[in-house]
Structure formats: structure tokens, C-alpha cells
Protein backbone atom coordinates (compact mmCIF):
# COMPACT_ATOMS: atom_id res chain seq x y z
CA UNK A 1 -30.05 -25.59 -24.36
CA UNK A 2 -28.22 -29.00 -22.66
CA UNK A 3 -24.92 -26.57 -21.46
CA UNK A 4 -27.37 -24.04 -20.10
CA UNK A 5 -29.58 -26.80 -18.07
CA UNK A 6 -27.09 -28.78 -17.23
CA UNK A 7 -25.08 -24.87 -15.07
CA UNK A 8 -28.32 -24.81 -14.01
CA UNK A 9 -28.52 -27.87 -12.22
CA UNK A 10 -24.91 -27.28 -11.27
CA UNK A 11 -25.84 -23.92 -9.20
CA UNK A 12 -28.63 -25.44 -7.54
CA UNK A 13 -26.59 -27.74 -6.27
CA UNK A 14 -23.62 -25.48 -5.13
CA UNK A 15 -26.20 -23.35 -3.59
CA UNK A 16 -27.90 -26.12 -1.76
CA UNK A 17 -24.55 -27.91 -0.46
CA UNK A 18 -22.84 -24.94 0.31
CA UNK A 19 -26.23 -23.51 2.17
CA UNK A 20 -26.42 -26.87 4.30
CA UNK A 21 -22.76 -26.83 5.19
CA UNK A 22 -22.39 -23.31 6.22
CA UNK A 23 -25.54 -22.66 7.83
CA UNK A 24 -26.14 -26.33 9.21
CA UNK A 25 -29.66 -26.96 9.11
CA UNK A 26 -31.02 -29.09 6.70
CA UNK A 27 -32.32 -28.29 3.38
CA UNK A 28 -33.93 -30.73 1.58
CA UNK A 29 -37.64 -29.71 0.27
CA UNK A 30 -37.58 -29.07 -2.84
CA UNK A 31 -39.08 -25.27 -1.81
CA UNK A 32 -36.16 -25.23 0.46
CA UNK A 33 -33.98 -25.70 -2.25
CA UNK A 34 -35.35 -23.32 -5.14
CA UNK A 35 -36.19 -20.64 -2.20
CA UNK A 36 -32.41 -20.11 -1.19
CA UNK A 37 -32.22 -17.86 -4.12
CA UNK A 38 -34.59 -15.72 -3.49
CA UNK A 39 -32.65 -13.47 -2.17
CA UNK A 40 -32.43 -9.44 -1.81
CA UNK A 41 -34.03 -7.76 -4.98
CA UNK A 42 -36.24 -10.91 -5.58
CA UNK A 43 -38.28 -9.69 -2.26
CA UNK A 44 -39.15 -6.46 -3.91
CA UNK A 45 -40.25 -8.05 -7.55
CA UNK A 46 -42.16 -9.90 -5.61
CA UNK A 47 -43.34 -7.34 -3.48
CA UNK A 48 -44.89 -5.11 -6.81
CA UNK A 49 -46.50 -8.57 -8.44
CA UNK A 50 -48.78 -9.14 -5.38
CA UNK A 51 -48.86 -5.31 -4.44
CA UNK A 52 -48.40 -3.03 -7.14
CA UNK A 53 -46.49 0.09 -6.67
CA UNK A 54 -46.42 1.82 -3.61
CA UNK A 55 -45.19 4.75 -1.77
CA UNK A 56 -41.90 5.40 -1.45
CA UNK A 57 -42.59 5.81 2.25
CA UNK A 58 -44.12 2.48 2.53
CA UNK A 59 -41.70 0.16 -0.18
CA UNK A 60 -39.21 0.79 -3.14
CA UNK A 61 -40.80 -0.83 -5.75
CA UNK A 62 -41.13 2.37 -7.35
CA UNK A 63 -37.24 1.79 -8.69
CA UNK A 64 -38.32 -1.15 -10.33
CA UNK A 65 -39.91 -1.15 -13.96
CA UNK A 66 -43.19 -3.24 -14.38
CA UNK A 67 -41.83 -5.65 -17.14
CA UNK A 68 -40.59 -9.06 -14.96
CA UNK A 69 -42.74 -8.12 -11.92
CA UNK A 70 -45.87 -8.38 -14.54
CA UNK A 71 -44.42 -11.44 -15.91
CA UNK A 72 -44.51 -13.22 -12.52
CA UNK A 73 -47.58 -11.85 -11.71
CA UNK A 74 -49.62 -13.65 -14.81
CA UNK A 75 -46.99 -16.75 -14.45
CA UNK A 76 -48.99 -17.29 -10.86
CA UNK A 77 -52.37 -17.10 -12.71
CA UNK A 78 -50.50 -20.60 -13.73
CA UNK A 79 -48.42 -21.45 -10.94
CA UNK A 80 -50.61 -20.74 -8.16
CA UNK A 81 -48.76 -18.48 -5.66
CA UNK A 82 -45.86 -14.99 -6.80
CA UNK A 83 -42.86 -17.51 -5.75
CA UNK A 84 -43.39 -20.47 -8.30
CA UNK A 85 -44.50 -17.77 -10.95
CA UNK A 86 -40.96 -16.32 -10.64
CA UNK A 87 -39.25 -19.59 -10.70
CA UNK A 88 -41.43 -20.43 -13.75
CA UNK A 89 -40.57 -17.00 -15.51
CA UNK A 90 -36.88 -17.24 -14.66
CA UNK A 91 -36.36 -20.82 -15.56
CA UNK A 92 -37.86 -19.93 -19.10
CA UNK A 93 -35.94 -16.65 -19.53
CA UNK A 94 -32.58 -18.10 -18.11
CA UNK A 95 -32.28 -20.51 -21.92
CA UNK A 96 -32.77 -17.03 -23.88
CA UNK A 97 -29.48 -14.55 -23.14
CA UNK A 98 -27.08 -18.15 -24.37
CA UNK A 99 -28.86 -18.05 -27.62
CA UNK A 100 -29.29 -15.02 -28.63
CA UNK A 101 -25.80 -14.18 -28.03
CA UNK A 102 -24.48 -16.82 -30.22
CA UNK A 103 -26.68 -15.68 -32.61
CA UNK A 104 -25.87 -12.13 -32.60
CA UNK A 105 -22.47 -13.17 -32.12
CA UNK A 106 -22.65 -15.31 -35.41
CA UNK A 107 -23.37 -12.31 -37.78
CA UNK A 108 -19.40 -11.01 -36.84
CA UNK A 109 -17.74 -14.81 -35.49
CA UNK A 110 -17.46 -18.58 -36.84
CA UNK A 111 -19.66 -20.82 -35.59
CA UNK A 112 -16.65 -21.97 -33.03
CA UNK A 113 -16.45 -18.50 -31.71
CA UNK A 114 -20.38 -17.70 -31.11
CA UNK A 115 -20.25 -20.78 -29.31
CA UNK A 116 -17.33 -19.05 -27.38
CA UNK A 117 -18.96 -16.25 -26.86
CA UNK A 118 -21.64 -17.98 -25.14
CA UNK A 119 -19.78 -19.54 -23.09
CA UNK A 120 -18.04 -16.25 -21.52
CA UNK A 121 -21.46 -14.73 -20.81
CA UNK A 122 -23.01 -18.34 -19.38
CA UNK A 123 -19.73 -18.79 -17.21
CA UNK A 124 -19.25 -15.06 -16.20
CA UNK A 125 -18.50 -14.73 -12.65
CA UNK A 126 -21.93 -12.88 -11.86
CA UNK A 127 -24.03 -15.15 -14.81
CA UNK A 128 -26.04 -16.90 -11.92
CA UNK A 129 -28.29 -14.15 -11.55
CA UNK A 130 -29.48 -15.21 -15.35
CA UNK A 131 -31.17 -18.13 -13.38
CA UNK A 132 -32.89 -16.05 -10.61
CA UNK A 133 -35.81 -14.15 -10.34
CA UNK A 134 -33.81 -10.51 -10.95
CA UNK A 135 -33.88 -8.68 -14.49
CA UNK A 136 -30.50 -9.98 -16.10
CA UNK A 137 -32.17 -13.33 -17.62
CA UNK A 138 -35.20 -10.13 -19.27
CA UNK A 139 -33.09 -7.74 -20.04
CA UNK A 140 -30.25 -9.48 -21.71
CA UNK A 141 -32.98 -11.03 -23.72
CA UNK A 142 -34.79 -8.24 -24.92
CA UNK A 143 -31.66 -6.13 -25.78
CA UNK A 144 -29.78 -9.29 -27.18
CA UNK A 145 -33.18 -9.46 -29.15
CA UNK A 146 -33.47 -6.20 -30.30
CA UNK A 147 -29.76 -5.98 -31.65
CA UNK A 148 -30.69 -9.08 -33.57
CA UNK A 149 -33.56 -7.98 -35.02
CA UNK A 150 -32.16 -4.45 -36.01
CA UNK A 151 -29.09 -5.85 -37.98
CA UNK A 152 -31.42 -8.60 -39.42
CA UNK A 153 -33.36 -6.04 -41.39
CA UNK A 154 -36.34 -6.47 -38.77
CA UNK A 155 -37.75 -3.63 -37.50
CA UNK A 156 -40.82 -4.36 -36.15
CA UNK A 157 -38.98 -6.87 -34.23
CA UNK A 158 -36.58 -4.82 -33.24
CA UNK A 159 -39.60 -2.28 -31.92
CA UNK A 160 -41.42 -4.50 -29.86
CA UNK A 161 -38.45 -5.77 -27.89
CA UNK A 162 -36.80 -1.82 -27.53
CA UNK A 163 -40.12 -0.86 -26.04
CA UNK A 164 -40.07 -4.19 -23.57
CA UNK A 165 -36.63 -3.40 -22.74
CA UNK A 166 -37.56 0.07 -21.87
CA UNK A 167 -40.62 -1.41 -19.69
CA UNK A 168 -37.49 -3.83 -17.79
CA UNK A 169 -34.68 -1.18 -16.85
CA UNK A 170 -34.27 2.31 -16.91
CA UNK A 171 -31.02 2.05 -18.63
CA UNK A 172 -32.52 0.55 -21.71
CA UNK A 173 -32.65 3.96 -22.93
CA UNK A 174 -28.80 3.18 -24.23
CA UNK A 175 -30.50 1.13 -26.59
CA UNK A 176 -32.13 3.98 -28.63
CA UNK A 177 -29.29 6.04 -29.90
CA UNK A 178 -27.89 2.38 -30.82
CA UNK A 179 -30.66 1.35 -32.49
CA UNK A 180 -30.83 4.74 -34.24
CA UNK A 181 -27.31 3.84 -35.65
CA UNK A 182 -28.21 0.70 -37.09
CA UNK A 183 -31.27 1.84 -38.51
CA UNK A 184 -29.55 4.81 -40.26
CA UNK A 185 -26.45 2.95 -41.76
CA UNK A 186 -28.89 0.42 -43.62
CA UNK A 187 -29.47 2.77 -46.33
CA UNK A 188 -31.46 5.71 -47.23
CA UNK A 189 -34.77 3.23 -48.39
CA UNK A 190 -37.36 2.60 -45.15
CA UNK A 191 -34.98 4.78 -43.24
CA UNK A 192 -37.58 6.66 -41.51
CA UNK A 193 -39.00 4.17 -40.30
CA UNK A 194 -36.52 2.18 -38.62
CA UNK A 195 -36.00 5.72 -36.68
CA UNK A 196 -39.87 5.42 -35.24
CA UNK A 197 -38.74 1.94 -34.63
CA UNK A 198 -35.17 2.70 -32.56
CA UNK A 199 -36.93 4.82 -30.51
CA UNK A 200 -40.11 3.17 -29.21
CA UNK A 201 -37.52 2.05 -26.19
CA UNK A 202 -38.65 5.37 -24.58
CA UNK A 203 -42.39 4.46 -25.06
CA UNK A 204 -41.33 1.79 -22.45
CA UNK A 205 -39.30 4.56 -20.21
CA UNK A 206 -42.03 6.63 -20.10
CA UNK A 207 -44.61 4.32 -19.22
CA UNK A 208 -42.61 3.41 -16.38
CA UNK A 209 -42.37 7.28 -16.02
CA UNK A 210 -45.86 7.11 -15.76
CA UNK A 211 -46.04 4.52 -13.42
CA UNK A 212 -44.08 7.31 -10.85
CA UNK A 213 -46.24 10.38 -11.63
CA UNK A 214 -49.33 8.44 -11.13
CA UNK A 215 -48.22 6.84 -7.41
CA UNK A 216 -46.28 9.92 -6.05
CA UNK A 217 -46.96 13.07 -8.85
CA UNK A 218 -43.49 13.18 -9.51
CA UNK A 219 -42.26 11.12 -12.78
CA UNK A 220 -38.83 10.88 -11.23
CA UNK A 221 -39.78 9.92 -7.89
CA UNK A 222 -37.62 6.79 -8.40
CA UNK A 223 -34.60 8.35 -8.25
CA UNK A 224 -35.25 9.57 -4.60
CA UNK A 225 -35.79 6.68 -3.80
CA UNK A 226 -32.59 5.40 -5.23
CA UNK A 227 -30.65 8.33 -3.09
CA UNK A 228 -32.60 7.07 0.33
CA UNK A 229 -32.31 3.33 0.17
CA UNK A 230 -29.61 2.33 -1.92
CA UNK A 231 -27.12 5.46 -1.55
CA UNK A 232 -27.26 6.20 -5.37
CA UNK A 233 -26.70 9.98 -6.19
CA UNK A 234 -25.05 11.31 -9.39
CA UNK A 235 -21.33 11.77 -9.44
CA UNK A 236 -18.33 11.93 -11.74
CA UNK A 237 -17.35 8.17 -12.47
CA UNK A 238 -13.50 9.66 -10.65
CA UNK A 239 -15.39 10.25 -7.78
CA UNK A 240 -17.07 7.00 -7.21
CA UNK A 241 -13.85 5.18 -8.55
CA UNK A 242 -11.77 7.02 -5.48
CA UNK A 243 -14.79 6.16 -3.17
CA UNK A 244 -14.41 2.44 -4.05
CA UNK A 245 -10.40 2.75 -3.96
CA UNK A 246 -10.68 3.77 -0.52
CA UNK A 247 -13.03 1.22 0.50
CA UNK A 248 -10.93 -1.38 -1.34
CA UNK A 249 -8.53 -0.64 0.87
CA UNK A 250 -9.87 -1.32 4.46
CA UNK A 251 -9.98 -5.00 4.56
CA UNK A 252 -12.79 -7.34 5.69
CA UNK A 253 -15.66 -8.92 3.86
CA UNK A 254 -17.28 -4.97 3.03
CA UNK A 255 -13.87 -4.23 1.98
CA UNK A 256 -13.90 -7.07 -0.29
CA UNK A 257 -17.29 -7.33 -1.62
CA UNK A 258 -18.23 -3.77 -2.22
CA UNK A 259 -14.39 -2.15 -2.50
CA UNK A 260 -11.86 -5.04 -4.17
CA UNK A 261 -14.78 -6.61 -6.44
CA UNK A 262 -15.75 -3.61 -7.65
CA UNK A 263 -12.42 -2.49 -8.40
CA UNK A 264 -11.35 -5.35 -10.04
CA UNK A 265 -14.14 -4.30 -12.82
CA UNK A 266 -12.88 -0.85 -13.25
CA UNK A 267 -10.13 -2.33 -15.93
CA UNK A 268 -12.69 -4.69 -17.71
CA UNK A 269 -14.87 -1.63 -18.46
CA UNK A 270 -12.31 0.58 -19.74
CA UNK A 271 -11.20 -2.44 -21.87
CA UNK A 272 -14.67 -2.93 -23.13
CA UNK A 273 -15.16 0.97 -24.37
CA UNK A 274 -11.62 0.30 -25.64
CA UNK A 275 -12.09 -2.47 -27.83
CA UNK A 276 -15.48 -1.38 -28.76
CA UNK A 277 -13.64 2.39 -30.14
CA UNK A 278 -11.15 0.07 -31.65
CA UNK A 279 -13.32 -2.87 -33.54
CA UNK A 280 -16.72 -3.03 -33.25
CA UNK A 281 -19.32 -1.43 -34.82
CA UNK A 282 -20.95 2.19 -33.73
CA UNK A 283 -23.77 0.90 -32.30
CA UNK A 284 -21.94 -1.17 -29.94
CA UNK A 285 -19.86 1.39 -29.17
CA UNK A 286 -22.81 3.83 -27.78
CA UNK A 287 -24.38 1.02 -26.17
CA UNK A 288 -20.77 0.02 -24.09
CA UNK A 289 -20.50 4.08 -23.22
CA UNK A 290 -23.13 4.88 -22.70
CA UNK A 291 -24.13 2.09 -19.55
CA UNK A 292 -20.60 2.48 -18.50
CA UNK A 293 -21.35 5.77 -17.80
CA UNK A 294 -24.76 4.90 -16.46
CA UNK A 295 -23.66 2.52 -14.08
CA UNK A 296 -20.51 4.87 -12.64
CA UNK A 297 -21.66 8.32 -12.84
CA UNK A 298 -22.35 7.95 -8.84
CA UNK A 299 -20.48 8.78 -5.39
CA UNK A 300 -21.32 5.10 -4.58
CA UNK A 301 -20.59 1.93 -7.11
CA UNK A 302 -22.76 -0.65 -5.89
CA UNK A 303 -23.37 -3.88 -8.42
CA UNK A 304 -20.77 -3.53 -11.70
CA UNK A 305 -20.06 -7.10 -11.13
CA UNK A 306 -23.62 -8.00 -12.01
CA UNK A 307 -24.08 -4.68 -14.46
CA UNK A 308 -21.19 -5.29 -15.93
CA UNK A 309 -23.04 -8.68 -17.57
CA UNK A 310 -24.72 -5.74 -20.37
CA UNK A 311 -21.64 -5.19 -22.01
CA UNK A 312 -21.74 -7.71 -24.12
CA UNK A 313 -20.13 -6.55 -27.30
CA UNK A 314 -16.69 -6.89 -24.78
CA UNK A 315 -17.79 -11.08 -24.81
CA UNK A 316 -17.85 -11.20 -28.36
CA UNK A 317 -14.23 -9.67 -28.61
CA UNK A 318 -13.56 -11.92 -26.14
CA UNK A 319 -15.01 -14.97 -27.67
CA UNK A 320 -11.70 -15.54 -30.39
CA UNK A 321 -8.85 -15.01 -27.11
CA UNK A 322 -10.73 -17.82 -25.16
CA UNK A 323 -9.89 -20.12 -27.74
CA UNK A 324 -6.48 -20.08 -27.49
CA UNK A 325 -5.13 -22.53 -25.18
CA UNK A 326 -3.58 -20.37 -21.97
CA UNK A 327 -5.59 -17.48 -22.36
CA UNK A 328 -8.96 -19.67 -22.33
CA UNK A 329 -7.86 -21.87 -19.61
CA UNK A 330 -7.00 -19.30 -17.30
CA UNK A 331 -10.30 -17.66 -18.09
CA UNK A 332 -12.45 -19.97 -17.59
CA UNK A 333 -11.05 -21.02 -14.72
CA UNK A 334 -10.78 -17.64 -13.07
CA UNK A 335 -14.40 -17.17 -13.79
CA UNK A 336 -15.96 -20.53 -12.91
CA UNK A 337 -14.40 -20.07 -9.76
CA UNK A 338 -15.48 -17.12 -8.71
CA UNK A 339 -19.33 -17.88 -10.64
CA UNK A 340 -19.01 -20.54 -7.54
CA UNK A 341 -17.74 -18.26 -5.04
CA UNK A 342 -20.76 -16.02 -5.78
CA UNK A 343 -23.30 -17.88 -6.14
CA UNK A 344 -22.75 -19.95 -2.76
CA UNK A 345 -22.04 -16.55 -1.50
CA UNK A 346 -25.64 -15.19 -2.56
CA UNK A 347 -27.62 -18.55 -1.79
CA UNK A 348 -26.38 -17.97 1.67
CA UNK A 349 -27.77 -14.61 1.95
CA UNK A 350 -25.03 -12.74 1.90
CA UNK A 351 -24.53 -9.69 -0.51
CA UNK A 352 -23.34 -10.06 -3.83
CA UNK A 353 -21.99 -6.39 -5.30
């Protein structure tokens, strides 16, 4: 709880010095401060608490499940106003993803490498949007949850967070197959079951489905949406790769941001469905694959930086190398730098991939 308040405290303050510096004009309410990062997606979560859904003429909330926008919404009941709800619901969710990694990590690792493990998702280069008012701090939470809870021997546990991780992101569907896995290697006794319970994630989907037919009559309006504003239309992962290859090598900051740092994922996600056919168990295996091939299976990459952040069965593998003494240094300090990089980068206004 101290290491995750304390990088906190250390972003805010990056963001705010950096934001001062490089746009020069002073910053120094404390809404000044917390409002630099909301930024981007936080406009439209923000946009479907005070609003609601609307038509895709009018807004894109539609691609946006009703799980952290609802959250805010009753958070402002307390708070008083949508922005201060989000901080409040982020702040709270941001202490969750740290520990129940460790934890989950702790049924496979020592004690010294779930605290490793930790540590590679809370100092990942993209980990500051677990502090912000997007659905990484949820999400991570839920599913982290839901793991837990399955290979605990919990399954009504493990149903109520599948079905809120299906009410957070479409790609939560992942998680059913997984849990599925799980619930069928436990043994034959209560095995039916734990199937209802692995697959009450697409209850969630579909009331998000729901959410779509109602506003436009079309259940899958969301994904035109996706193909108008954000240029996402299904294509072989090889096709978006060579798309970002290209791009990657025009030069300039688009270049950079949406060609080079995407690129430089392509080898950590082929390493993480590596390790995961090599090591880990089947359920992590499905869930690595299976958003891998969510997340590429389109003419235009846009985000794995920041997707990239699900695959967290890769961290735990990871967890033992960072102990050693070069490997871990060089890791940590790769990644803290660029967590800084990014973050000022965001707080700034600037696009983050």
C-alpha cells in the first residue's frame, strides 16, 4: 500500500513539474494539478456518467462498457461533481491491481518474487494509467480477482467479478474459456457449477450488448463506431504488424509514438504467449492468446503499450529474472524511465499509444 502511494505521489509530481515547465503557465491549484490527467478517454467516461449513452452520431460512449463510468457516477453522489467522483474511484482502484497480483502471484512464487512481480506491473512503462480515471486500475482488478478466486476454490467469487469484468471491457470475454479451465481441472465434484460460474463474464458482455441494441437497435453498434473514430477494423495481426513497420519507419513524434512504441511491443507479446505455452498453466495460456489476438487482429495497432498491461501471467515469469542483479537493474531502469517519459508525455496532453 506505502510503494503504491508513495508512485503515486511521484507521478503527480512529474506530471505537474513537467506540465509547468513545458507549457509555462502556472499550475498550482490543487484542481490544476489532479485535472492534468484527465486526459483523452477520461472525457468520454465522463461524458456517459453525466450523459448516459448516446448516439453514435452525437458521442462514442457507446464503445465504452457501463462498469467505471457507473462507478464515477455514484462516487459524485459523494463527491459532488463527475471529476472528483473519478479521482475518488481511481485513487481507490489504483491500491487493488499491486495486491492482487502478489497474491495471485504467491500461489506459483516466494514471497520475494510476488513482491517482484508487483513491482514489474506497478513500474511498467504504461502503469500510470492504473492511477487515472481509464479502465486499467477496474479491469486489472476484477480479472486479477477473478483468477484468484477461481484457483482459491471460490466460485461465487470468482462469478461476481467475471460478470463485472465483462460489464468493464469487451475483451473480458478471454476470461471465460480461462475460467472454464480452472473450473474443470479442479476435479469432477461441483464441476458443473464452477462452469455456470466461468461463464457469467458474458452476462456482463451482453448487458453491455444490451446497452447498444437499446440506444441504436443494433447490439454491435460499438464496433462502427470503433471503425469511424478510432480507425479499428478487423485484420490479420501480419497486416497491422506491416502497417506499424511502415509507420515505424517515417520518423517524427507519429512515427515514434504510434510506429516505434508499438513495435517495440511486438517481441514482448510473442514472448508472453511463449513462455505462457512453455510454463504456465492453461488458463493463462488462453487468457495471453487470446487478448493478444484481440488487441492485433486490426489494420491499425493503436494502444499495446497500455493493453499490453493484461498480460500479466508474462510479469509473473518475469518476477524471478528481475531479481537477478543485471537483468533487474536494467529493467527497472528501462521501465521507470520510460513510466516517466509517458506519463509527463500524457499529463501534457499529448498522445500516449
Amino acid at each position: 500500500l506505502l510503494l503504491c502511494l508513495g508512485l503515486k505521489c511521484l507521478l503527480l509530481f512529474v506530471g505537474w513539474f513537467i506540465c509547468e515547465i513545458r507549457l509555462d503557465k502556472p499550475i498550482r491549484t490543487k484542481d490544476q494539478i489532479l485535472g492534468i490527467w484527465n486526459q483523452w478517454d477520461t472525457s468520454h467516461y465522463f461524458d456517459l456518467a453525466r450523459n448516459g449513452y448516446g448516439l453514435p452520431d452525437h458521442s462514442t460512449t457507446l464503445v465504452l462498457p457501463p462498469l467505471l463510468s457507473t462507478l464515477i457516477r455514484g462516487a459524485s453522489w459523494i463527491t459532488g461533481t463527475i471529476p472528483s467522483g473519478g479521482l475518488l474511484v481511481a485513487t481507490l482502484l489504483s491500491f487493488l491491481p499491486g495486491l492482487l497480483l502478489y497474491q495471485l502471484a504467491r500461489l506459483d512464487l516466494s514471497e520475494d518474487d510476488a513482491f517482484q512481480a508487483m513491482l514489474v506491473l506497478l513500474l511498467f512503462p504504461t502503469s500510470f494509467f492504473i492511477h487515472i480515471v481509464y479502465t486499467e486500475g477496474l479491469f486489472l482488478s476484477v480479472v486479477f480477482a477473478a483468477f484468484l478466486s477461481a484457483r482459491r476454490g471460490h466460485w461465487k467469487l470468482a462469478a461476481l467479478f467475471g460478470f463485472l469484468a465483462g460489464l468493464t471491457r469487451i475483451n473480458a470475454f478471454v476470461l471465460a474459456p480461462a475460467l472454464l479451465v480452472e473450473g474443470w481441472i479442479a476435479g469432477p465434484r461441483g464441476r458443473i457449477p464452477r462452469m455456470f460460474a466461468a461463464l457469467t463474464v458474458f452476462l456482463g458482455v451482453a448487458i453491455y450488448l444490451a446497452f447498444n441494441y437499446a440506444v441504436t437497435g443494433d447490439a454491435l453498434a460499438f464496433m462502427e463506431v470503433q471503425r469511424l473514430s478510432f480507425y479499428r477494423t478487423f485484420a490479420t495481426p501480419a497486416a497491422g504488424a506491416a502497417n506499424v513497420l511502415k509507420l515505424a519507419s517515417g520518423g517524427g513524434a507519429d512515427s515514434m509514438m504510434s510506429g516505434v512504441l508499438q513495435a517495440v511491443f511486438i517481441p514482448f507479446m510473442i514472448g508472453a504467449i511463449a513462455v505462457s505455452l512453455w510454463k504456465q498453466r492453461v488458463s493463462y495460456v488462453i487468457w495471453n492468446i487470446g487478448n493478444i489476438l484481440i488487441f492485433t487482429a486490426q489494420d491499425f495497432w493503436l494502444s499495446m503499450p497500455r493493453l499490453t498491461l493484461v498480460l500479466f501471467p508474462a510479469f509473473i515469469w518475469l518476477a524471478p529474472k528481475t531479481a537477478r542483479p543485471v537483468f533487474g537493474t536494467l529493467w527497472f531502469a528501462g521501465s521507470t524511465l520510460l513510466l516517466s517519459l509517458l506519463a509527463a508525455q500524457f499529463a501534457q496532453g499529448w498522445w500516449v499509444s
